[in-house]
N, C-alpha and C. Protein backbone atom coordinates (compact mmCIF):
# COMPACT_ATOMS: atom_id res chain seq x y z
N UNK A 1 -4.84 -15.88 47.79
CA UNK A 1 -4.11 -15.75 46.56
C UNK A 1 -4.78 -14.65 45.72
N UNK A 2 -3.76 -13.71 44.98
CA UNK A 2 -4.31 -12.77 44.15
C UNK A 2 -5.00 -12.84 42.85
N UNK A 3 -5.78 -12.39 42.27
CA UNK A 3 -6.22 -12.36 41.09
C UNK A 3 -4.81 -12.26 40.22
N UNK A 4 -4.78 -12.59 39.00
CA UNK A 4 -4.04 -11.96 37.92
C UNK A 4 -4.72 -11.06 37.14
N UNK A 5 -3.76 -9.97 37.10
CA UNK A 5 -4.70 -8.78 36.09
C UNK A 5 -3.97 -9.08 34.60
N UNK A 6 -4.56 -9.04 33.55
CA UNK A 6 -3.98 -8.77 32.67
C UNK A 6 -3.76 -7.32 32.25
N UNK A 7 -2.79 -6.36 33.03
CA UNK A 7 -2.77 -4.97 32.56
C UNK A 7 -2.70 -4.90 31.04
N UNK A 8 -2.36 -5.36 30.36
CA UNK A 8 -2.17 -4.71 28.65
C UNK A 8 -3.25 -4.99 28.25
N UNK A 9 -4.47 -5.54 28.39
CA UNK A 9 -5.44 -5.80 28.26
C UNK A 9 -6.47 -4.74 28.49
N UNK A 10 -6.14 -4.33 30.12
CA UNK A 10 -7.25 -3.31 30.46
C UNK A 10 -6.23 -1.86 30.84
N UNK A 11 -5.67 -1.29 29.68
CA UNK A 11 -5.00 0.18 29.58
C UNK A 11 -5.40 0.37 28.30
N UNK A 12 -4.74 1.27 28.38
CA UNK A 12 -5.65 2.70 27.65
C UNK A 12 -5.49 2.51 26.16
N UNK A 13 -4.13 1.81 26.10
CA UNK A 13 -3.01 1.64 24.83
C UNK A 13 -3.68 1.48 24.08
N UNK A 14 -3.74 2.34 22.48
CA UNK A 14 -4.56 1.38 21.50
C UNK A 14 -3.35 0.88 20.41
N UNK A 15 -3.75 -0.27 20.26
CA UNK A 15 -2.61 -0.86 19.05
C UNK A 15 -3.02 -1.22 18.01
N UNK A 16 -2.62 -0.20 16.81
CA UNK A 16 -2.61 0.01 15.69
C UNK A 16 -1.92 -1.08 14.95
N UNK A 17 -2.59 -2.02 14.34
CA UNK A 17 -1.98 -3.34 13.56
C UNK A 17 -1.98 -2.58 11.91
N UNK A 18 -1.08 -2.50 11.29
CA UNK A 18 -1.07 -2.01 9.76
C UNK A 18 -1.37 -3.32 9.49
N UNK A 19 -1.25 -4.75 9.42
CA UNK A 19 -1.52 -5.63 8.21
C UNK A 19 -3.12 -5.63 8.45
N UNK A 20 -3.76 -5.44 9.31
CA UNK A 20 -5.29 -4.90 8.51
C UNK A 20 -5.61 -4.75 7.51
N UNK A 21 -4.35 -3.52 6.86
CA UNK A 21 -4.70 -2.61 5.82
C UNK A 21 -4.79 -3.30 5.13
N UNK A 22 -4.05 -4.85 4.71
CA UNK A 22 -3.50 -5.29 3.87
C UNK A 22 -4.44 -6.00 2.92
N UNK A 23 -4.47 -5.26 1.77
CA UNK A 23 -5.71 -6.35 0.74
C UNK A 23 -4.85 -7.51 0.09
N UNK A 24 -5.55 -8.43 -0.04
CA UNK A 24 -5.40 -9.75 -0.19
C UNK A 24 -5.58 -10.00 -1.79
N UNK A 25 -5.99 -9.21 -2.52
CA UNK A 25 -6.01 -9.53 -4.09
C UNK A 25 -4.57 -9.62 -4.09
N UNK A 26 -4.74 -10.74 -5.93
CA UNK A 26 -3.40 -11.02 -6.44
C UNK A 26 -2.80 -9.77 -6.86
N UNK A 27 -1.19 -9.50 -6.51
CA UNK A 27 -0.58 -8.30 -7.66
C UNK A 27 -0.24 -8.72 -8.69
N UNK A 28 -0.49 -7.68 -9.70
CA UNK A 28 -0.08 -8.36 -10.93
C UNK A 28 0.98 -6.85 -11.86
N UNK A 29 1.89 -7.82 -12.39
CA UNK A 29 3.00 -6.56 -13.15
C UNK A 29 2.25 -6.18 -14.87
N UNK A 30 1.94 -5.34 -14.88
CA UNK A 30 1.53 -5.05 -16.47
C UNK A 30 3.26 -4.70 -17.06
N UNK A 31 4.30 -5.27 -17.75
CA UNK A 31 4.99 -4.80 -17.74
C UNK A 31 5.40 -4.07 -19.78
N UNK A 32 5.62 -3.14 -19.83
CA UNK A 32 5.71 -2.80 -21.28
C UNK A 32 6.62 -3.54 -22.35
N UNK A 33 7.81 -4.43 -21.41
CA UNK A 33 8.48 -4.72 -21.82
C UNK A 33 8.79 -5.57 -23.10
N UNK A 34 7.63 -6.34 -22.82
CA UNK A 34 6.84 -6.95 -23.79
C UNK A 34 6.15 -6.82 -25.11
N UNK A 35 6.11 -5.24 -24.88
CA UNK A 35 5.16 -5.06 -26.10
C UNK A 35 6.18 -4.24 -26.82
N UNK A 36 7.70 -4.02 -26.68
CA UNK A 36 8.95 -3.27 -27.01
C UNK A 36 9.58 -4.33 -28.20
N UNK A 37 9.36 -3.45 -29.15
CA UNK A 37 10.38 -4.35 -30.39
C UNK A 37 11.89 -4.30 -30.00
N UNK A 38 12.52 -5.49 -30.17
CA UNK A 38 13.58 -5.63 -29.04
C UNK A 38 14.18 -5.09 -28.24
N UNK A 39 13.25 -4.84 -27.33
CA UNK A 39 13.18 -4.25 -25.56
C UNK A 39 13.72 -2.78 -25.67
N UNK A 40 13.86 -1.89 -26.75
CA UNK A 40 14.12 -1.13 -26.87
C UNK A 40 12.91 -0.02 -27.46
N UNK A 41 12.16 -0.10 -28.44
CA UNK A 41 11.21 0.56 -29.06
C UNK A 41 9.64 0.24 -29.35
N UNK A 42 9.02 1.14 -28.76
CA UNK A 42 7.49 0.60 -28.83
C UNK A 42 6.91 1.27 -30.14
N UNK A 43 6.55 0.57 -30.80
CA UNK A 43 5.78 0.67 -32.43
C UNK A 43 4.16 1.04 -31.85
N UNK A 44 4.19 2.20 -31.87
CA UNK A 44 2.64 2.55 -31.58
C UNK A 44 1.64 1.82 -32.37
N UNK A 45 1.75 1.22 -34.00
CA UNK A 45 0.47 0.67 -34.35
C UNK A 45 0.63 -0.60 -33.80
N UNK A 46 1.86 -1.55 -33.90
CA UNK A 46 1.31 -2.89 -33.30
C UNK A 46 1.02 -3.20 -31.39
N UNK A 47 1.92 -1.58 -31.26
CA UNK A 47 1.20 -1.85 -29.26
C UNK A 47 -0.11 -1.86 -29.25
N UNK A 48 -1.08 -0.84 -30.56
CA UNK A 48 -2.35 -0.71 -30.01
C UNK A 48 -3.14 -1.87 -30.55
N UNK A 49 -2.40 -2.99 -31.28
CA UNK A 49 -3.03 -3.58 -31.79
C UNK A 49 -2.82 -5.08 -31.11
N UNK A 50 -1.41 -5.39 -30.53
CA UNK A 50 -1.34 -6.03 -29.56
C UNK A 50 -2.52 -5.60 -27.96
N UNK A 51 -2.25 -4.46 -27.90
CA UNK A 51 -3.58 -4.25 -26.60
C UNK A 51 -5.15 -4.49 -26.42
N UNK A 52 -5.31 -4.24 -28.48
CA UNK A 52 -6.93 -5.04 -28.33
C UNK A 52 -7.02 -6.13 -28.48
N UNK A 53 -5.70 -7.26 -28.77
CA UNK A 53 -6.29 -8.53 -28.92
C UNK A 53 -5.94 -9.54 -27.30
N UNK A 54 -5.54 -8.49 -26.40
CA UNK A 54 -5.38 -9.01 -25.26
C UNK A 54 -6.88 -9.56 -24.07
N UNK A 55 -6.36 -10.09 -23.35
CA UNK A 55 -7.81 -10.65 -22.72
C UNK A 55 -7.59 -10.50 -21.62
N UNK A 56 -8.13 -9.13 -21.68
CA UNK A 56 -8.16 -8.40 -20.31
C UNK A 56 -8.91 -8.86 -19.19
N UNK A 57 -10.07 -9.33 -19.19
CA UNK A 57 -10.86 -9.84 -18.04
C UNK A 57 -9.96 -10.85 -17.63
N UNK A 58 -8.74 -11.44 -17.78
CA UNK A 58 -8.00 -12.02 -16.89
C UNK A 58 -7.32 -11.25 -15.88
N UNK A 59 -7.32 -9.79 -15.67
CA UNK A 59 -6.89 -9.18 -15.19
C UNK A 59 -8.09 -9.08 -13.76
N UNK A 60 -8.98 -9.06 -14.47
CA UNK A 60 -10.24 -8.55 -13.03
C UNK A 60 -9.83 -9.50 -11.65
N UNK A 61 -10.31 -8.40 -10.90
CA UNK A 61 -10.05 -9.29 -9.70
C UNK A 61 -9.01 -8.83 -9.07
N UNK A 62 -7.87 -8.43 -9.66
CA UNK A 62 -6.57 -8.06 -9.47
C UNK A 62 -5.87 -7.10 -9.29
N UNK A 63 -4.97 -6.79 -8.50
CA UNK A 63 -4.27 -5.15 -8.25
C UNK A 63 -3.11 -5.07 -9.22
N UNK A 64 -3.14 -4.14 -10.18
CA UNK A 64 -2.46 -4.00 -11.46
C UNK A 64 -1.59 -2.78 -10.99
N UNK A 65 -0.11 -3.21 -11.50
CA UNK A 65 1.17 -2.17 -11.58
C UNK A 65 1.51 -2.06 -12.87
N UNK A 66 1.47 -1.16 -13.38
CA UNK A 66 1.61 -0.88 -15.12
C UNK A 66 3.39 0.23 -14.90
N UNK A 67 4.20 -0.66 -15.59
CA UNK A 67 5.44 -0.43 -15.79
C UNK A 67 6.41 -0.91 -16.66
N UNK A 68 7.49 -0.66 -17.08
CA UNK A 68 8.31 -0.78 -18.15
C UNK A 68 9.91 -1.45 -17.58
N UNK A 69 9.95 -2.68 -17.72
CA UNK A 69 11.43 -3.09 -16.99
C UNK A 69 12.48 -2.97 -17.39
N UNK A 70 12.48 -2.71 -19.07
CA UNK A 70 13.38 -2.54 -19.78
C UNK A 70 13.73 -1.23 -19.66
N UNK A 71 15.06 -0.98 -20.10
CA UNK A 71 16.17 0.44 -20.38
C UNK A 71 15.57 1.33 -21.54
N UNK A 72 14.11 1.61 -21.60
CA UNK A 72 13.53 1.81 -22.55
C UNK A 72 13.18 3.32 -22.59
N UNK A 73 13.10 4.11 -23.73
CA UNK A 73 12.56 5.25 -23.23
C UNK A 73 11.07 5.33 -23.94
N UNK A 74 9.74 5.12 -23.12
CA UNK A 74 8.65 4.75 -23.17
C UNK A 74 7.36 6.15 -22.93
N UNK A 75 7.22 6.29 -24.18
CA UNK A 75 6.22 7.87 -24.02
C UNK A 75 5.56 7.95 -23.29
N UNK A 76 4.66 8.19 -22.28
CA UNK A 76 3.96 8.32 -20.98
C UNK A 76 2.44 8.05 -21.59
N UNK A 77 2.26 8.03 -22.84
CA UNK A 77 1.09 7.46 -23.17
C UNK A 77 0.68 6.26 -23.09
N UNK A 78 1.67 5.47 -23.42
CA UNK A 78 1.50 4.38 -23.34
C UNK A 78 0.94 3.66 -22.32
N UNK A 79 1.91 4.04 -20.62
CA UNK A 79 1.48 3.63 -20.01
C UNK A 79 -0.31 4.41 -19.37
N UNK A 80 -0.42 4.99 -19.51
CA UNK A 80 -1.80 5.74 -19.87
C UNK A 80 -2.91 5.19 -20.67
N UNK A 81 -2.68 4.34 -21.68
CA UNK A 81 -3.55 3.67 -22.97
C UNK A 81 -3.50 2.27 -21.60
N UNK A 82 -2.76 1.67 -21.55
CA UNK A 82 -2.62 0.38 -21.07
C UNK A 82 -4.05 0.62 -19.64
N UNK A 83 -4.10 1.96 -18.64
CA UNK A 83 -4.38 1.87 -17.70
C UNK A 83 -5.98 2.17 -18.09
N UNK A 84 -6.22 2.44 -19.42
CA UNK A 84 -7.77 2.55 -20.09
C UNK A 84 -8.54 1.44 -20.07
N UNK A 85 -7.59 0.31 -20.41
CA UNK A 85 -8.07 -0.57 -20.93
C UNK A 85 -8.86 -1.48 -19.57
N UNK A 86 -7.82 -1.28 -18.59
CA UNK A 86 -8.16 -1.84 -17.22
C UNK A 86 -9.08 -0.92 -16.70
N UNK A 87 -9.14 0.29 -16.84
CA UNK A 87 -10.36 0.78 -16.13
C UNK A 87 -11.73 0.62 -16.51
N UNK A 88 -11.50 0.24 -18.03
CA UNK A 88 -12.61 0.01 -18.88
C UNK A 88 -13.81 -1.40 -17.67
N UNK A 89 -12.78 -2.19 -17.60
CA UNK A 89 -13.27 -3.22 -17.17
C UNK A 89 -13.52 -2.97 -15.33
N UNK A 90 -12.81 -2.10 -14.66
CA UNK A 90 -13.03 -2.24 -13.45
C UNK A 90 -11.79 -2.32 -12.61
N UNK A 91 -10.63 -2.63 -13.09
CA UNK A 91 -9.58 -3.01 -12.59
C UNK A 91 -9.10 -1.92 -11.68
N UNK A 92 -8.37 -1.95 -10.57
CA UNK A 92 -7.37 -0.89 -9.68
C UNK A 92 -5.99 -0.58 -9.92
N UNK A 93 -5.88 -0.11 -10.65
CA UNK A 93 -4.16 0.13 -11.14
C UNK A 93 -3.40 1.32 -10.71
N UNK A 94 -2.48 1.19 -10.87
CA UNK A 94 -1.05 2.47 -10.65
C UNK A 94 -0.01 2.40 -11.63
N UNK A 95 0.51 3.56 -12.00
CA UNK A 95 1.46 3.22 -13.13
C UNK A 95 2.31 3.33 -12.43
N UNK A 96 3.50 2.56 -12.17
CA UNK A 96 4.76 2.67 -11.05
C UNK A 96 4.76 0.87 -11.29
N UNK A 97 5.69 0.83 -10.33
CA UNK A 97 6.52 -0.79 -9.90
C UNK A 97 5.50 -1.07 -8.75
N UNK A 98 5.65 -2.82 -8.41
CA UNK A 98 4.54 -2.99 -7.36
C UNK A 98 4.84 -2.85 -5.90
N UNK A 99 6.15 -2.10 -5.86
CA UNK A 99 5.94 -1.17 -4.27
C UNK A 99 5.70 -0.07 -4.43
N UNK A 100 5.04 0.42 -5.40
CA UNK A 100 4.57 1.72 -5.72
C UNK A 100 3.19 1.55 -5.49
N UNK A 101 2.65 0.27 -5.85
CA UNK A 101 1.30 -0.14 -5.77
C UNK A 101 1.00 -0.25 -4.05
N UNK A 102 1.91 -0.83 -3.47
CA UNK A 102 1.57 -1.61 -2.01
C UNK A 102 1.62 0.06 -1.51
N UNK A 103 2.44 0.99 -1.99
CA UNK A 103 2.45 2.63 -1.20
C UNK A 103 1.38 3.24 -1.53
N UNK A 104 0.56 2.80 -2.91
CA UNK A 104 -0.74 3.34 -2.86
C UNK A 104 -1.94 2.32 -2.02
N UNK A 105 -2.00 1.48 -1.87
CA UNK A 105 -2.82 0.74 -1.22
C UNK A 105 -3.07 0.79 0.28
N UNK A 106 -1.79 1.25 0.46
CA UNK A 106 -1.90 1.74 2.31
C UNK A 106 -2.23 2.72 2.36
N UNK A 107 -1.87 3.87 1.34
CA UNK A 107 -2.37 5.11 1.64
C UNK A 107 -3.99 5.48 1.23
N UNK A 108 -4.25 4.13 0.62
CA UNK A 108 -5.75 4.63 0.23
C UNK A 108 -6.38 4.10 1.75
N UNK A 109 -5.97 3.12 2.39
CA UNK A 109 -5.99 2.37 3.45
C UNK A 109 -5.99 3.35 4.78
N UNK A 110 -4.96 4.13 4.91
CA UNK A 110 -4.40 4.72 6.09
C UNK A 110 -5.47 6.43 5.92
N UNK A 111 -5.47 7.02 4.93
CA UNK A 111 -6.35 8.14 4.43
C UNK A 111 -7.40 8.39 5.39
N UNK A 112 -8.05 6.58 5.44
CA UNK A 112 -9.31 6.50 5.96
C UNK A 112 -9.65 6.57 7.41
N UNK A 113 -8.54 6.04 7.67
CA UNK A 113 -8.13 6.43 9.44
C UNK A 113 -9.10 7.75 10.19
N UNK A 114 -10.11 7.76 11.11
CA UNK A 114 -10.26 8.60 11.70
C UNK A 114 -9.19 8.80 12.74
N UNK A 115 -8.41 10.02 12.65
CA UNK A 115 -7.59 10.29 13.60
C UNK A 115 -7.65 10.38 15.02
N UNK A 116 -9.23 11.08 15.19
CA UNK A 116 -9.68 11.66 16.51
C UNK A 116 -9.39 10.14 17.50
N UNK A 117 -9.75 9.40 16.66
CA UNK A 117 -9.92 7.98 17.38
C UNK A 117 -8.71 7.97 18.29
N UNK A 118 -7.89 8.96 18.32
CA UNK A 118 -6.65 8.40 19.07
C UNK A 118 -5.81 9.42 20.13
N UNK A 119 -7.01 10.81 20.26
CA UNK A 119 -6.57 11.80 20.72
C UNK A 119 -6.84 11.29 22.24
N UNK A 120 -5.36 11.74 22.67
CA UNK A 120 -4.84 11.89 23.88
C UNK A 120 -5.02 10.31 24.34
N UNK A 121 -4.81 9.44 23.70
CA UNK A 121 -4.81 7.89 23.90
C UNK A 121 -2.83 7.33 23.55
N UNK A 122 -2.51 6.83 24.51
CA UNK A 122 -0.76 6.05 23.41
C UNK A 122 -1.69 4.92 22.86
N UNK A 123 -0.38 5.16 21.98
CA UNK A 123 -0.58 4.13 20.47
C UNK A 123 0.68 3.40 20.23
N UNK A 124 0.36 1.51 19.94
CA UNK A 124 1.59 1.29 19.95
C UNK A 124 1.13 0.73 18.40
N UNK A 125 2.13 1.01 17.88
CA UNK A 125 2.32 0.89 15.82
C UNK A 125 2.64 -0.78 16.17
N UNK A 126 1.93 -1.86 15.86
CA UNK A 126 2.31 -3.23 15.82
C UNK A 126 3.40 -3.36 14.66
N UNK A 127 4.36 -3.99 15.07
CA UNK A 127 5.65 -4.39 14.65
C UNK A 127 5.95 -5.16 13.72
N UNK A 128 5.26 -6.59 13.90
CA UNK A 128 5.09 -8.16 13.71
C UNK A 128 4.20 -8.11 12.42
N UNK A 129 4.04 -8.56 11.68
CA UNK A 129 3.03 -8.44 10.94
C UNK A 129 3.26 -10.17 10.26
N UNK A 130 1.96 -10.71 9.38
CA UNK A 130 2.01 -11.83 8.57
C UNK A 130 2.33 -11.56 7.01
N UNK A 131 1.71 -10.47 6.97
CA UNK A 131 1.72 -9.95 5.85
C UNK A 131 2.86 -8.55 5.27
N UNK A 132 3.65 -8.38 3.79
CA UNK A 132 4.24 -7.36 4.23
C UNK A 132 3.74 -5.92 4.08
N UNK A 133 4.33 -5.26 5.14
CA UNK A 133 3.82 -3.85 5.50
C UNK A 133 4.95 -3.01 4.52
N UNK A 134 5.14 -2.05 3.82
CA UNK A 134 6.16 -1.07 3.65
C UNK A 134 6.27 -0.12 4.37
N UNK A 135 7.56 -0.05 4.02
CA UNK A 135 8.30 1.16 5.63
C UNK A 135 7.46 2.24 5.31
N UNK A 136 7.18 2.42 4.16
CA UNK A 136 6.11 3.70 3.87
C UNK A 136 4.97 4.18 4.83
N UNK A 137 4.02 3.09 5.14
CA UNK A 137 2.93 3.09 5.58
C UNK A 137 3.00 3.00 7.11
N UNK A 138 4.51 2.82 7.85
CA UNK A 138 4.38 3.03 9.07
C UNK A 138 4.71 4.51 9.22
N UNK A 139 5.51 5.23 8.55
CA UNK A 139 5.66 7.23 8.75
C UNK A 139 4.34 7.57 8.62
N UNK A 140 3.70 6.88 7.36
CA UNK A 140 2.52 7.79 7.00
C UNK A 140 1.53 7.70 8.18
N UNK A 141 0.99 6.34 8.56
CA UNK A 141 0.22 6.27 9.69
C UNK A 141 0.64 7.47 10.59
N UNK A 142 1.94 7.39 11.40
CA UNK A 142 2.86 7.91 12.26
C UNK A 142 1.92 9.51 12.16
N UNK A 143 2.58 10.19 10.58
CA UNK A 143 2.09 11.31 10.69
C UNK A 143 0.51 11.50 10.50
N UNK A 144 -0.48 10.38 10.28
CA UNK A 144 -1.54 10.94 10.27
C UNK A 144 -2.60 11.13 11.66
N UNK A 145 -1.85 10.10 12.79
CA UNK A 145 -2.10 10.41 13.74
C UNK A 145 -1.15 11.06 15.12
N UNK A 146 0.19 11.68 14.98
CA UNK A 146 0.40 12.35 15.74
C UNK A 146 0.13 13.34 16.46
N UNK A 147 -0.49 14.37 15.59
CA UNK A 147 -0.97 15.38 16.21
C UNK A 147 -2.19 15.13 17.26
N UNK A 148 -2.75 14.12 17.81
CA UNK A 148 -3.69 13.70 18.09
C UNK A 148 -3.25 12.50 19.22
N UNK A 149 -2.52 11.52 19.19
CA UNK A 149 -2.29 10.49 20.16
C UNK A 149 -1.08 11.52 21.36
N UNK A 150 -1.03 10.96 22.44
CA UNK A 150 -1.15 11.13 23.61
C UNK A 150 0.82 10.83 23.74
N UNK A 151 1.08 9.49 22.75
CA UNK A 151 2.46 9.02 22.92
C UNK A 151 2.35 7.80 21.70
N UNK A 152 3.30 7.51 21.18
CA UNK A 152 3.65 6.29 19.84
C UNK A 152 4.48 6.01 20.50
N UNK A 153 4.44 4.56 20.20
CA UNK A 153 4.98 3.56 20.53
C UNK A 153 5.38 2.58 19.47
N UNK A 154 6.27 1.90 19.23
CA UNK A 154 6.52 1.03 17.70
C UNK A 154 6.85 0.08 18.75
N UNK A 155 6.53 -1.36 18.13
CA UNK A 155 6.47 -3.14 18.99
C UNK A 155 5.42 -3.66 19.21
N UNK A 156 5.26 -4.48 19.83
CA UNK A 156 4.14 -5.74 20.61
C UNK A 156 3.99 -4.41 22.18
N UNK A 157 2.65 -4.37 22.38
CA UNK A 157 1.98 -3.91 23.64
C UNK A 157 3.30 -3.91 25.23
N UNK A 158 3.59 -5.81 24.89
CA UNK A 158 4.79 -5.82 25.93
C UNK A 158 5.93 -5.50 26.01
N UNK A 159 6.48 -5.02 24.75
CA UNK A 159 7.82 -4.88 24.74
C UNK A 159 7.59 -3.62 23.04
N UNK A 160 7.82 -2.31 23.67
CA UNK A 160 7.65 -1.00 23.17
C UNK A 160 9.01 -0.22 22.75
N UNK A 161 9.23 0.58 21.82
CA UNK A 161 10.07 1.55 21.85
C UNK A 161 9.46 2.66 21.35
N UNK A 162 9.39 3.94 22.44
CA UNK A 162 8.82 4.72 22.42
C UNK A 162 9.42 5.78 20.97
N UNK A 163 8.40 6.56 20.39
CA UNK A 163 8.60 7.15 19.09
C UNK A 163 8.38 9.19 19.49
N UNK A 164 7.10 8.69 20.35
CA UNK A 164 6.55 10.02 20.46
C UNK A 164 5.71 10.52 22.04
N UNK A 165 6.02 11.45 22.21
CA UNK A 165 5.14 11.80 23.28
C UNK A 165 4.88 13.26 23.81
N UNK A 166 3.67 13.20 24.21
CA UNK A 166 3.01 14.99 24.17
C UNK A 166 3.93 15.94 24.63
N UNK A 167 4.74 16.91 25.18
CA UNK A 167 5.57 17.51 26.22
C UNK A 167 4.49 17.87 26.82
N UNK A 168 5.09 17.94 28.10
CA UNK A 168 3.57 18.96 29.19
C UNK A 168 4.00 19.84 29.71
């Protein structure tokens, strides 16, 4: 009787899992909307005076999206003053909505990628994830290692749909 090989095991394939990337702090919405005299106009003395009596160290710890939900037209300072206050303390913020945040978090994530790691190797982009991935961060990966992998692959190791591959 024969051995069983596990081929996907012992080939070459390397498979690139994005929910790695995925940090696990809480997101949190800074939203302006709030600080808008009826959701329309922000009163610069009571925003800045609403912003120092806030208690910011509830924020630490946390991945901050600083944005405005309302139909508001909101001076760009503002959200700028708001992102002081959090840096003051330590916080990681983005001024955008929080898939603006999850597109900066992969890309600070994916940046780090040594590419070489993958020259002339296929790569299959894992599919499945627990956590969510944005469609963002699978192009970006895509393009930060193409020039370099061998062939892309998007799926599970066993069941592939090919993306890319060298011509020879």
């Amino acid at each position: 009787m024969s051995e069983i090989v596990n081929r996907v095991a012992n080939s070459p394939i390397i498979t690139l899992n994005l929910e790695v990337f995925y940090r696990r702090e809480e997101r949190v919405l800074f939203d302006l909307k709030d600080y808008l005299f009826q959701e329309l106009i922000l009163k610069e003395k009571e925003f800045r005076g609403a912003l120092k009596e806030l208690d910011w160290e509830s924020y630490k710890g946390k991945l901050v999206a600083i944005t405005c939900t309302a139909d508001a037209i909101v001076p760009n300072w503002a959200f700028i003053l708001v992102g002081t206050y959090l840096g003051k303390i330590g916080v990681e913020y983005i001024i955008g909505d929080l898939l603006a945040l999850e597109q900066y978090l992969f890309e600070q994530a994916i940046s780090k990628i040594n590419p070489e790691e993958f020259r002339d190797r296929p790569v299959v982009v894992k599919g499945c994830s627990k956590y969510p991935v944005p469609l963002f961060a699978y192009g970006r990966v895509v393009m930060r290692i193409q020039d370099y992998a061998k062939s892309i692959m998007y799926g599970e190791p066993c069941s592939t749909v090919p993306l890319y591959k060298v011509s020879k």
